[in-house]
N, C-alpha and C. Protein backbone atom coordinates (compact mmCIF):
# COMPACT_ATOMS: atom_id res chain seq x y z
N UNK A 1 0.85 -1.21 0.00
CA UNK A 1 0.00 0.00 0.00
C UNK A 1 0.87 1.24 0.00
N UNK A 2 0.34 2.28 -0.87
CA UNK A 2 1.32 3.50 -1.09
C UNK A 2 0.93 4.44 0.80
N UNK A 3 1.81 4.26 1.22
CA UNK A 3 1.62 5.48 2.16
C UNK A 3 1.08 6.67 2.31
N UNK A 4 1.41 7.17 1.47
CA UNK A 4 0.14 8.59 1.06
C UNK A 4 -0.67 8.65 1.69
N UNK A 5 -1.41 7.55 0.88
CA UNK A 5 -2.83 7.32 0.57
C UNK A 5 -3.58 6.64 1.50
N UNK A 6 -2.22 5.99 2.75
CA UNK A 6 -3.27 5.13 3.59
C UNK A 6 -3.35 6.68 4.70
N UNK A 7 -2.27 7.45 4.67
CA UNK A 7 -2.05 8.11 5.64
C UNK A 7 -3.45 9.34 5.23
N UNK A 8 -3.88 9.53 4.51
CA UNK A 8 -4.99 10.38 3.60
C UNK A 8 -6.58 9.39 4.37
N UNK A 9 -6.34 8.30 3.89
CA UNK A 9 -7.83 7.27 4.15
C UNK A 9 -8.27 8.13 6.05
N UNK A 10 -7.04 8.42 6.94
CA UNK A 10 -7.12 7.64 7.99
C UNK A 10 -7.42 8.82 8.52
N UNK A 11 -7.22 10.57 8.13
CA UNK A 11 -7.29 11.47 8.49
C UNK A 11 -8.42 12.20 7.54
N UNK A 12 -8.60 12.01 7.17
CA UNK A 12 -9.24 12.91 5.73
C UNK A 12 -11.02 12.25 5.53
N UNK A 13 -12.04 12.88 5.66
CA UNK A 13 -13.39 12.47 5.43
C UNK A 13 -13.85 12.39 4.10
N UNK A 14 -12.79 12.85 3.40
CA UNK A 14 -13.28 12.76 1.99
C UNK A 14 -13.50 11.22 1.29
N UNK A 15 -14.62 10.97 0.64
CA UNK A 15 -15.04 9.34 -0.04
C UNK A 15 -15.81 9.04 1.35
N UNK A 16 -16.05 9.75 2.21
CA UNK A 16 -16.90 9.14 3.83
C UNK A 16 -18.55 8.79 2.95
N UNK A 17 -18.87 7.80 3.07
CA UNK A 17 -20.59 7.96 2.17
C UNK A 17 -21.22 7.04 3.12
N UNK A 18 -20.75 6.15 3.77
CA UNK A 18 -21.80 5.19 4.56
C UNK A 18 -21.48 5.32 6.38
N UNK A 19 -22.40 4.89 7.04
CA UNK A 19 -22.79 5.35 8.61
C UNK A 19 -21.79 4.38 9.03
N UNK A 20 -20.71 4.43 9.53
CA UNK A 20 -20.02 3.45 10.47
C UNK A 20 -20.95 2.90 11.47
N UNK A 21 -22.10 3.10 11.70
CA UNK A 21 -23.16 2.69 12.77
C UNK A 21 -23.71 1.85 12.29
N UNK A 22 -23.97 2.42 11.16
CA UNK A 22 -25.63 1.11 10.50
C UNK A 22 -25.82 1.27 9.29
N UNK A 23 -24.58 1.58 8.54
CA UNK A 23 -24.28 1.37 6.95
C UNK A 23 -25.65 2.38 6.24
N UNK A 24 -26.28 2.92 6.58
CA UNK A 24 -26.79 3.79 5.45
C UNK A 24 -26.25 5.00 5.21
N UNK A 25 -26.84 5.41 3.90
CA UNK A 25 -25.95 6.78 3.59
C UNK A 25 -25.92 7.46 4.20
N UNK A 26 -24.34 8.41 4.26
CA UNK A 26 -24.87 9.41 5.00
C UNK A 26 -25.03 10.62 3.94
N UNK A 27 -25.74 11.81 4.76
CA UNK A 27 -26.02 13.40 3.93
C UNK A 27 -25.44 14.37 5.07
N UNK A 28 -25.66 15.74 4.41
CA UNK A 28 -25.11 16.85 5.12
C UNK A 28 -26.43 17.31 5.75
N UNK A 29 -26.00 17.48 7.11
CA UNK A 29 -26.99 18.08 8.09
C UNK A 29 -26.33 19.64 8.73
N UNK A 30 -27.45 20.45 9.13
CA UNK A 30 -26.49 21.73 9.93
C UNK A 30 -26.56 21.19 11.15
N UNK A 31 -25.77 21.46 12.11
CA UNK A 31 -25.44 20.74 13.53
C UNK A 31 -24.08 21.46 13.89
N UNK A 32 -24.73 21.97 15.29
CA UNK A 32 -24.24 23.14 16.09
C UNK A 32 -23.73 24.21 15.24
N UNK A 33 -23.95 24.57 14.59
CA UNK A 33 -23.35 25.79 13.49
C UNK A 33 -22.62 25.40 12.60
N UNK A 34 -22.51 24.34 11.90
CA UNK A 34 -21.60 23.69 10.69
C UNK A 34 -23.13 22.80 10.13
N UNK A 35 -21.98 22.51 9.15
CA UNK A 35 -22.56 21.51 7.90
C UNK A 35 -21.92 20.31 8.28
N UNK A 36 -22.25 19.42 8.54
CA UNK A 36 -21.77 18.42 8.71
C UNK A 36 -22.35 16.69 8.49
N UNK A 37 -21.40 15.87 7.68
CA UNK A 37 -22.17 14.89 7.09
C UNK A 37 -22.88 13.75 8.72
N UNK A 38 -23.98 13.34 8.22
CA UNK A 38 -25.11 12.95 9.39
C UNK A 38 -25.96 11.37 8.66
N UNK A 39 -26.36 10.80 9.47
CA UNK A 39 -27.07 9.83 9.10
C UNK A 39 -28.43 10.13 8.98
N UNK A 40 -29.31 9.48 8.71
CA UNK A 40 -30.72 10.23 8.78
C UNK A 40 -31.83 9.03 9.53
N UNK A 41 -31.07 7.81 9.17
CA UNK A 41 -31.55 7.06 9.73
C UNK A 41 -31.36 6.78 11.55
N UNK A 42 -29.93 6.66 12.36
CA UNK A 42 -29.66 6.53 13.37
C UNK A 42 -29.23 7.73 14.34
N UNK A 43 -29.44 8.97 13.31
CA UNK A 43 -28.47 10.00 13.81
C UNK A 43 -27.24 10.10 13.59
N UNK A 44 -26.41 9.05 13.60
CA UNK A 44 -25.24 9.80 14.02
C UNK A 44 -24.31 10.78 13.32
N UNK A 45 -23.40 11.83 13.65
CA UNK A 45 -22.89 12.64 13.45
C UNK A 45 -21.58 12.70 13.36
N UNK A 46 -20.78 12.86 11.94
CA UNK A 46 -19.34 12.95 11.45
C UNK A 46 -18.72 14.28 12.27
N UNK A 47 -17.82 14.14 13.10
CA UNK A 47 -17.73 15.63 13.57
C UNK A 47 -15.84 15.47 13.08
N UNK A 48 -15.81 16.52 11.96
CA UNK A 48 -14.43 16.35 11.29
C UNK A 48 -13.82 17.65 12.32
N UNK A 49 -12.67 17.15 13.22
CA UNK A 49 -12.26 17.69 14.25
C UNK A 49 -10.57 17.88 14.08
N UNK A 50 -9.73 18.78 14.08
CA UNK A 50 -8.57 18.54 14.24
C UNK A 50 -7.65 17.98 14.30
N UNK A 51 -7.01 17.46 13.71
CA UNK A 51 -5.77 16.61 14.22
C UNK A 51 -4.65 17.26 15.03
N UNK A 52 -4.01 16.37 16.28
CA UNK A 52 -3.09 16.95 16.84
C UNK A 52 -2.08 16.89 16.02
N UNK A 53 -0.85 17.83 16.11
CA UNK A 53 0.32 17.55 15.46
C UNK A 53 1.57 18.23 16.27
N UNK A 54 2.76 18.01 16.23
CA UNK A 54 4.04 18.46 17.26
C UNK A 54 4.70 18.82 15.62
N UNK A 55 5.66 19.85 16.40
CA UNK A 55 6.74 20.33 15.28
C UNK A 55 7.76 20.82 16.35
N UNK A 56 9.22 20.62 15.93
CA UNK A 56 10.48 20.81 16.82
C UNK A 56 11.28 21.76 16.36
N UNK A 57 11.70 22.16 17.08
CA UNK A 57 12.72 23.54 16.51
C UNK A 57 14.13 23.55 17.22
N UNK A 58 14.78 22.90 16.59
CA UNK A 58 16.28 22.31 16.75
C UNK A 58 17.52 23.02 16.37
N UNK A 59 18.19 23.59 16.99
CA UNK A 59 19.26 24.89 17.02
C UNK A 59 20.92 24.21 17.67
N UNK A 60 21.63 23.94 16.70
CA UNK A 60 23.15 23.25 17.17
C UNK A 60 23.95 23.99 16.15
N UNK A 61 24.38 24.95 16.97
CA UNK A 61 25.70 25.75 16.54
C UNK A 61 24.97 26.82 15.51
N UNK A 62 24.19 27.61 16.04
CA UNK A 62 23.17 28.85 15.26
C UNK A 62 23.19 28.11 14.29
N UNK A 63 22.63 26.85 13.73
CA UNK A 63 22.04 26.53 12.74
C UNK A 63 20.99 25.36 13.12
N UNK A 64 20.02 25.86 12.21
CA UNK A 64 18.57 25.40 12.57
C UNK A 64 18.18 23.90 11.72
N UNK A 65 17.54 22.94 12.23
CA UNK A 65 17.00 21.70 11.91
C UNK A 65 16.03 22.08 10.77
N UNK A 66 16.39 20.79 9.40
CA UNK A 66 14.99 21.08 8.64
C UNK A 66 15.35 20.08 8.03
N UNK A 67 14.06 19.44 7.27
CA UNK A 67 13.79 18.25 6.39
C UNK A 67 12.85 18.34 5.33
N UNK A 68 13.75 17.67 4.37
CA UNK A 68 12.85 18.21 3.33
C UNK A 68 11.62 16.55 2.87
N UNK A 69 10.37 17.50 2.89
CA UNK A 69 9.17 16.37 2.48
C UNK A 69 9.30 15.49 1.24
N UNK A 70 9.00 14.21 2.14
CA UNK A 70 9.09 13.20 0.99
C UNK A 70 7.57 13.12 0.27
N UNK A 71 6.65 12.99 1.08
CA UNK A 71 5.26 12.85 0.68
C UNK A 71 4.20 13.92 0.36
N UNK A 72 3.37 13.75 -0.28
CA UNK A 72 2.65 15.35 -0.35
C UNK A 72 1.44 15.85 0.90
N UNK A 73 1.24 16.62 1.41
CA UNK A 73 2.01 18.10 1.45
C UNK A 73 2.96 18.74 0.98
N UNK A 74 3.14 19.41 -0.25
CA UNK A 74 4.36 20.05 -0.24
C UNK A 74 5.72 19.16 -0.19
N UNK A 75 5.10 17.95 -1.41
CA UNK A 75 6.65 16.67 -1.56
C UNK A 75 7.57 17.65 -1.89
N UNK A 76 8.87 17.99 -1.68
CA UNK A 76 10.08 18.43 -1.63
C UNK A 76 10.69 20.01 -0.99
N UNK A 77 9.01 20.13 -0.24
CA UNK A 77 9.88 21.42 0.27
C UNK A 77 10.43 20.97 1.40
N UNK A 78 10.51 21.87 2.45
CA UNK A 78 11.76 21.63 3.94
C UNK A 78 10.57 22.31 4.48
N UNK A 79 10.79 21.96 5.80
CA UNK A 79 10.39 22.30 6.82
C UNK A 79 10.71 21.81 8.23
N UNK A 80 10.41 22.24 9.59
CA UNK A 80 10.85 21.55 10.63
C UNK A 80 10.18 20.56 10.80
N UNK A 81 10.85 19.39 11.55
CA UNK A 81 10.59 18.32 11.65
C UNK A 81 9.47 17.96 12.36
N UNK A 82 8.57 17.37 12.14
CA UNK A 82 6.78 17.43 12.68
C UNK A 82 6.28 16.30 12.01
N UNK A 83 5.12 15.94 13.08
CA UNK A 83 3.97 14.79 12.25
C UNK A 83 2.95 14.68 13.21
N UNK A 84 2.37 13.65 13.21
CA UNK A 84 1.01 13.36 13.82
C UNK A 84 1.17 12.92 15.21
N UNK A 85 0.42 13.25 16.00
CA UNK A 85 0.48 12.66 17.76
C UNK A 85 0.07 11.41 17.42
N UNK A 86 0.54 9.98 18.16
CA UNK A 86 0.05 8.90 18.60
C UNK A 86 -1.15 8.99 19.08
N UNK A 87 -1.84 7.87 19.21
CA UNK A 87 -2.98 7.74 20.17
C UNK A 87 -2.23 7.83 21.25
N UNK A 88 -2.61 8.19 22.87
CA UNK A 88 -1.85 7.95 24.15
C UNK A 88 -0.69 8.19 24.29
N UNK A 89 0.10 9.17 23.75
CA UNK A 89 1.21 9.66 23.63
C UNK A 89 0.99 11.21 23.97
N UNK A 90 2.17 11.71 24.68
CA UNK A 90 2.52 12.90 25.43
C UNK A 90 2.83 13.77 23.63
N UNK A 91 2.30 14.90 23.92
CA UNK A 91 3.20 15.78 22.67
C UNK A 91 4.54 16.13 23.11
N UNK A 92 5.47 15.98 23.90
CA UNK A 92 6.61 16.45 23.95
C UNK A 92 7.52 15.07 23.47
N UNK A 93 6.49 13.31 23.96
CA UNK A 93 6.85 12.32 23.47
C UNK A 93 7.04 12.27 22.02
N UNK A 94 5.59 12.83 21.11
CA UNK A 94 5.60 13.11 20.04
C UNK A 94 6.36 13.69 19.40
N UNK A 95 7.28 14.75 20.01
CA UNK A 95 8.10 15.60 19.15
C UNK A 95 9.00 15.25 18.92
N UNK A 96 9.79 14.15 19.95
CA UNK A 96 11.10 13.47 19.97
C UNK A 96 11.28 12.62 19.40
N UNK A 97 9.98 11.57 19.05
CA UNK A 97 9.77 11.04 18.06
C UNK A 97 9.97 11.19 17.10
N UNK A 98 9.32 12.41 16.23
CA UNK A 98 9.15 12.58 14.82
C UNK A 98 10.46 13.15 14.44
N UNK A 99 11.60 13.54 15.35
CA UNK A 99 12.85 13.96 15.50
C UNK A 99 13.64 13.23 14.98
N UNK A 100 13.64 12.10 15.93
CA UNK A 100 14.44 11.06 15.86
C UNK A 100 13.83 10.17 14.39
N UNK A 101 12.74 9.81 14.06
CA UNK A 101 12.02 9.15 12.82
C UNK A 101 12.74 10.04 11.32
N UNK A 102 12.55 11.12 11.63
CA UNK A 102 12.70 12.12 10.29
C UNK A 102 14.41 13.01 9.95
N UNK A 103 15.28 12.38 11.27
CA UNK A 103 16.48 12.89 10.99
C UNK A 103 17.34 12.07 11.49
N UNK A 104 17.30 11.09 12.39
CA UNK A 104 18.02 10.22 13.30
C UNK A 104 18.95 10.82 14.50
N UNK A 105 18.66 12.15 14.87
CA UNK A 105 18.92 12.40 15.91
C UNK A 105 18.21 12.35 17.36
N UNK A 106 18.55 12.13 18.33
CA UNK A 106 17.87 11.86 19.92
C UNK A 106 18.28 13.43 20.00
N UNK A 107 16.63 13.75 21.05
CA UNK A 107 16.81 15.26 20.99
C UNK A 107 16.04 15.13 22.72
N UNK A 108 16.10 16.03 23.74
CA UNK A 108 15.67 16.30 24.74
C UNK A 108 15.10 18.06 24.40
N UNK A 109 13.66 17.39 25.21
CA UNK A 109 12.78 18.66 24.59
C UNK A 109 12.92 19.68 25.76
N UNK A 110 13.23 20.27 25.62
CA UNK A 110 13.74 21.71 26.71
C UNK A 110 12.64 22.62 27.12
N UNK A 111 11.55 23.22 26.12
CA UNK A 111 10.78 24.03 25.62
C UNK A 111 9.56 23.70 25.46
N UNK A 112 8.18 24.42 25.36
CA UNK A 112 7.16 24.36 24.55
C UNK A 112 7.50 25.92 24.44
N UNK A 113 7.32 26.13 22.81
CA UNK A 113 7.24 27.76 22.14
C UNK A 113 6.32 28.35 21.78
N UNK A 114 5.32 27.43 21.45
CA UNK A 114 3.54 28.14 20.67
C UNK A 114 2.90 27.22 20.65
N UNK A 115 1.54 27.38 19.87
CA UNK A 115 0.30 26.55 19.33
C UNK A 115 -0.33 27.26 18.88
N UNK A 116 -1.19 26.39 17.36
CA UNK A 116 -1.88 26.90 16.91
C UNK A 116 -2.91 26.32 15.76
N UNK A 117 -3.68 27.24 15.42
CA UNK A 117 -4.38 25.99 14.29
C UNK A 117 -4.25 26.24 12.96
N UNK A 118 -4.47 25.07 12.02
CA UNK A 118 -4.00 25.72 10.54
C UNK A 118 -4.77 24.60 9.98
N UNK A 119 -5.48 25.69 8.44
CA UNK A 119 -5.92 24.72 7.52
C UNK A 119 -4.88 24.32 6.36
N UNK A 120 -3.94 24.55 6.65
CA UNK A 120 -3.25 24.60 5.38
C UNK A 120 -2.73 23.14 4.86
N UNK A 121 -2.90 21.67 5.29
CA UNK A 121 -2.65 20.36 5.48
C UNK A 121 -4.20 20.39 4.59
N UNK A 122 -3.92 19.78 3.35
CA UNK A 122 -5.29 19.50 2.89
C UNK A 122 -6.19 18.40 3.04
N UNK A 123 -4.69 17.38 3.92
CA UNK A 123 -5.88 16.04 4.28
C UNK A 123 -6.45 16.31 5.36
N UNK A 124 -6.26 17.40 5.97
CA UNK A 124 -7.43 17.62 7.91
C UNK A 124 -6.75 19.01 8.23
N UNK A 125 -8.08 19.76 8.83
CA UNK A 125 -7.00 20.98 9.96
C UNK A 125 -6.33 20.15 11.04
N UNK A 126 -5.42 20.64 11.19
CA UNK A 126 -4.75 20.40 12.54
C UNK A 126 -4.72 21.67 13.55
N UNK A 127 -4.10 21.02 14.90
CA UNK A 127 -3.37 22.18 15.78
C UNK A 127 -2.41 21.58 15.82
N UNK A 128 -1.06 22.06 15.95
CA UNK A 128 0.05 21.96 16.51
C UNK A 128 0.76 22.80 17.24
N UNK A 129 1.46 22.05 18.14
CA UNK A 129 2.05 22.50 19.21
C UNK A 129 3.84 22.42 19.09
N UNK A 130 4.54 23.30 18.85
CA UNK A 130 5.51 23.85 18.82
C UNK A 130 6.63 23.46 20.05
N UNK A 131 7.71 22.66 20.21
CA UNK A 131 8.70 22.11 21.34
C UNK A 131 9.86 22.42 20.46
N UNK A 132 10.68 23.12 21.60
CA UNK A 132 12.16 23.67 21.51
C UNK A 132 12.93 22.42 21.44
N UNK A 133 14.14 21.89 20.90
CA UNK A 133 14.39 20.58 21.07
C UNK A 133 15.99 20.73 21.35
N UNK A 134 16.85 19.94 22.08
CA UNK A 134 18.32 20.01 22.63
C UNK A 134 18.85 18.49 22.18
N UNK A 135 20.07 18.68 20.70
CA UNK A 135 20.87 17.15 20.21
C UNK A 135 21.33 16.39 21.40
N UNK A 136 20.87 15.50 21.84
CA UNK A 136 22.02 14.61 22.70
C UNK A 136 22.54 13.64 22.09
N UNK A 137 22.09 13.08 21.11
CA UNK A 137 22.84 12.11 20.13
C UNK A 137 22.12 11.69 19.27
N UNK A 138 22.45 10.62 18.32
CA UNK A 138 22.62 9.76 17.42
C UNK A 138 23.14 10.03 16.37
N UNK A 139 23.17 10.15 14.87
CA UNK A 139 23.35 10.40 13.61
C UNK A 139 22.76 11.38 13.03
N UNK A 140 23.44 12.36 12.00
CA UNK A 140 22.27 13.00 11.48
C UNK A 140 22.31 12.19 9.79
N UNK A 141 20.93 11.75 9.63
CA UNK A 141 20.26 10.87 8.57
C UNK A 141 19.27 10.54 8.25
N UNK A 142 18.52 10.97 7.44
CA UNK A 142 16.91 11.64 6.71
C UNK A 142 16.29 9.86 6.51
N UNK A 143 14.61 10.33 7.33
CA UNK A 143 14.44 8.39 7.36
C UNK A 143 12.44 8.85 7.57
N UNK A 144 12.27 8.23 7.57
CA UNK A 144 10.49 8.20 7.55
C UNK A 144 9.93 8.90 6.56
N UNK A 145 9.53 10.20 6.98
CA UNK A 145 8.51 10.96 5.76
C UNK A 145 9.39 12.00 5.34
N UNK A 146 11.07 11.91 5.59
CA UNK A 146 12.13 13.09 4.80
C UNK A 146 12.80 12.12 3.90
N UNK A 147 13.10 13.07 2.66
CA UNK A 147 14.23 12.89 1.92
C UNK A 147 15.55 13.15 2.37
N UNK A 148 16.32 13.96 2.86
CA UNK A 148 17.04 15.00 3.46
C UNK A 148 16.90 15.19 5.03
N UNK A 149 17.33 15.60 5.70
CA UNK A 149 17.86 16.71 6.72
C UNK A 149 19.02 17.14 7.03
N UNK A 150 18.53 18.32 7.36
CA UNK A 150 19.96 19.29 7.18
C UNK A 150 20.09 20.48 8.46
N UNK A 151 21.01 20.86 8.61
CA UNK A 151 20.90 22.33 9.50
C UNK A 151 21.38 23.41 8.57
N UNK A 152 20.66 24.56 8.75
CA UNK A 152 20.95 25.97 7.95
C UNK A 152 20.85 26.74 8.67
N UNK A 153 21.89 27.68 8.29
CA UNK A 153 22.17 29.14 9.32
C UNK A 153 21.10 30.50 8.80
N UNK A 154 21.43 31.05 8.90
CA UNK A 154 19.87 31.81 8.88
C UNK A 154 20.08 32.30 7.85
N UNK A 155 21.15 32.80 6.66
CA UNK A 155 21.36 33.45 5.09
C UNK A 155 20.89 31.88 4.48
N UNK A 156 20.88 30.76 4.62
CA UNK A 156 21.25 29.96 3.71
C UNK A 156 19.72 29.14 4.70
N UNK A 157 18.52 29.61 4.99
CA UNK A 157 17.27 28.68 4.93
C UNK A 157 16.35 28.93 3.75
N UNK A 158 16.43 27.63 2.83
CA UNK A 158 15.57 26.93 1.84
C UNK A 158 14.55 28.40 1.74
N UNK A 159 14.03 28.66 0.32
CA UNK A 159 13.20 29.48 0.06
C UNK A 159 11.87 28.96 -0.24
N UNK A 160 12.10 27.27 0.00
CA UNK A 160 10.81 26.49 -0.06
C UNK A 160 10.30 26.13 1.26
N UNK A 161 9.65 26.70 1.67
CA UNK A 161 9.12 26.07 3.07
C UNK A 161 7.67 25.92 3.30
N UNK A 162 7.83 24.66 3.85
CA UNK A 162 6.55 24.28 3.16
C UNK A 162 4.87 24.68 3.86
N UNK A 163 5.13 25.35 5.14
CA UNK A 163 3.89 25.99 5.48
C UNK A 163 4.31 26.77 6.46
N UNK A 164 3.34 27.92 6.23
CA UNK A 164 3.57 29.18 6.42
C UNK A 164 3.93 29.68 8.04
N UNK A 165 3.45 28.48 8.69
CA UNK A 165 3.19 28.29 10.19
C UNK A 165 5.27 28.28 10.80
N UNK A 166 5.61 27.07 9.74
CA UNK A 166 6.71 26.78 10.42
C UNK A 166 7.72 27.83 9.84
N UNK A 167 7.44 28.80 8.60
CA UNK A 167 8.06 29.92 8.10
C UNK A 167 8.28 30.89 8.76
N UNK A 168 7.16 31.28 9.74
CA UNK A 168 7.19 32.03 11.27
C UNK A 168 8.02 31.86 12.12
N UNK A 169 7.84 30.41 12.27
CA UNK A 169 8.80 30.28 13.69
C UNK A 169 10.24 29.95 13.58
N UNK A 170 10.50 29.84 12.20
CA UNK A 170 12.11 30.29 11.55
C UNK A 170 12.40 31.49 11.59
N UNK A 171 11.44 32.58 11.03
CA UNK A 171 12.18 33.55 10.97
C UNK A 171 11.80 33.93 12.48
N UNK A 172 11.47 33.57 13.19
CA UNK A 172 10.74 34.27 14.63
C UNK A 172 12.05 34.06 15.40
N UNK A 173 12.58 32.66 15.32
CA UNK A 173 14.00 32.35 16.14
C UNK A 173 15.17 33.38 15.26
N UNK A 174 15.45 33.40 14.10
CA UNK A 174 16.45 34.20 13.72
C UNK A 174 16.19 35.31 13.95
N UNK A 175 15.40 36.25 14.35
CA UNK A 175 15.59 37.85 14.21
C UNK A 175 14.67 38.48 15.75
N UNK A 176 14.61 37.29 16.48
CA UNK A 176 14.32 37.52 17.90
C UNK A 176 15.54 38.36 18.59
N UNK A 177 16.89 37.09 18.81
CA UNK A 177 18.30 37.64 19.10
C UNK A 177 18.61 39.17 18.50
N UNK A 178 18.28 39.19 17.09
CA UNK A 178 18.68 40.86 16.32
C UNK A 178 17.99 41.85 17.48
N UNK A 179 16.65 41.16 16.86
CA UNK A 179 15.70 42.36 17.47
C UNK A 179 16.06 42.66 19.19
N UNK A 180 16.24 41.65 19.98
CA UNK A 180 16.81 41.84 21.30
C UNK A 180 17.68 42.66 21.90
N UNK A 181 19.29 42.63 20.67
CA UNK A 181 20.32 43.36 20.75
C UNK A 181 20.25 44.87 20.32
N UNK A 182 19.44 44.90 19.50
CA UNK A 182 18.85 46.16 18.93
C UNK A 182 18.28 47.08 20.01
N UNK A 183 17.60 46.12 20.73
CA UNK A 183 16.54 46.98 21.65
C UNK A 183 17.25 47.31 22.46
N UNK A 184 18.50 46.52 23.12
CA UNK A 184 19.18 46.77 24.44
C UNK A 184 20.49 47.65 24.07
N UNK A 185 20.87 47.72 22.47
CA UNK A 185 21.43 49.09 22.41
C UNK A 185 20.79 50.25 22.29
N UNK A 186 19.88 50.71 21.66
CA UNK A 186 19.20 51.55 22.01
C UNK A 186 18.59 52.11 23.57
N UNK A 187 18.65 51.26 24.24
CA UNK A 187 18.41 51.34 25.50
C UNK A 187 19.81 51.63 26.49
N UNK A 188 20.68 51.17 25.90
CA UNK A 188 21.68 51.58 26.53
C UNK A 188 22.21 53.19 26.02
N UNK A 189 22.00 53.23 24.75
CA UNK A 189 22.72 54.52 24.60
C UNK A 189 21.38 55.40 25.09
N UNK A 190 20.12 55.26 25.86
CA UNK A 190 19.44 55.92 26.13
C UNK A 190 19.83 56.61 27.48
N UNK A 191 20.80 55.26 28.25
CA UNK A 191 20.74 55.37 29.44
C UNK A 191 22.20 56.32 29.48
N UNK A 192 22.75 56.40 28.41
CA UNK A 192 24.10 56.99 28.90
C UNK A 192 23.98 58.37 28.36
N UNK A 193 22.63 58.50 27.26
CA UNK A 193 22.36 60.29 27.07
C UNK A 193 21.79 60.73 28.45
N UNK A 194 20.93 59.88 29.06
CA UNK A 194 20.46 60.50 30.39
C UNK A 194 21.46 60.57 31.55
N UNK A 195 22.03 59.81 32.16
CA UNK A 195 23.53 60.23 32.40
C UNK A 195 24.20 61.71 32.14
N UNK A 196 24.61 61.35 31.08
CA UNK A 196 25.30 62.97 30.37
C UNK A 196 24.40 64.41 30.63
N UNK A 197 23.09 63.99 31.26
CA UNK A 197 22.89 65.44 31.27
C UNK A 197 22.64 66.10 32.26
């Protein structure tokens, strides 16, 4: 079985036509303020809900973690390393996971940095939740849903990235530090005109 496609079946409501309850068709009903596909016979109700998802943000020697997509979403752009929560799995478990799966490095998660939601995954919205991540070992070597991984310093990150979410929190880590040093010189030469007078 092509992966894709099972990974598409398992998240995605699209081709949904019969009641997992009691096999008749289902149709679109309004329910609680959406459209949503419904049985007519038993009731029951498709409620197409979010998927969780983790993404890591991995920094060894001012250069940043990225992998480039093997599968579609966005087959060959880069992005940070991320995927789907387990059933019964911690998201910080999750992140170290998809770390270690998509680059072969063991990472200790230090951080949570954000969350948020996005339609931009066309097989389901998700939320994901954002973990700072620290190398403690293994190899670096591109394995599950990457072609590639790589680290890039902040002139030299990929102009393909593959959603807009994790494009943020690249440039959010590179020009945090600027913006920081910026602020605290200005603040200093504030403090030494007031001084002087």
């Amino acid at each position: 079985m092509d992966d894709r496609h099972d990974i598409d079946a398992q998240v995605n409501m699209e081709g949904l036509r019969y009641c997992p309850r009691c096999a008749h068709e289902l149709g679109e009903r309004h329910v609680r303020g959406h459209s949503r596909l419904a049985c007519g016979r038993c009731g029951y109700v498709f409620y197409m809900t979010p998927a969780p998802v983790t993404c890591v943000l991995v920094v060894h020697a001012d250069e940043m973690l990225l992998v480039r997509r093997k599968y579609p979403p966005k087959e060959g752009q880069w992005c940070l390393p991320a995927g789907f929560i387990e059933i019964g799995e911690d998201p910080s478990e999750s992140a170290a996971r998809e770390t270690m799966e998509e680059t072969g490095l063991e990472v200790d998660i230090v951080g949570f940095l954000d969350s948020w939601a996005s339609g931009e995954d066309p097989r389901t919205p998700i939320v994901c939740y954002a973990f700072e991540g620290r190398v403690t070992g293994g190899s670096l070597k591109a394995g599950d849903d990457a072609t590639e991984a790589a680290f890039f310093s902040r002139d030299r990150v990929p102009d393909e990235i593959a959603f807009s979410t994790h494009r943020h929190m690249i440039e959010r880590h590179f020009l945090e530090p600027a913006e920081r040093a910026s602020s605290n010189s200005e603040r200093s030469g504030s403090d030494k005109e007031t001084r002087t007078r």
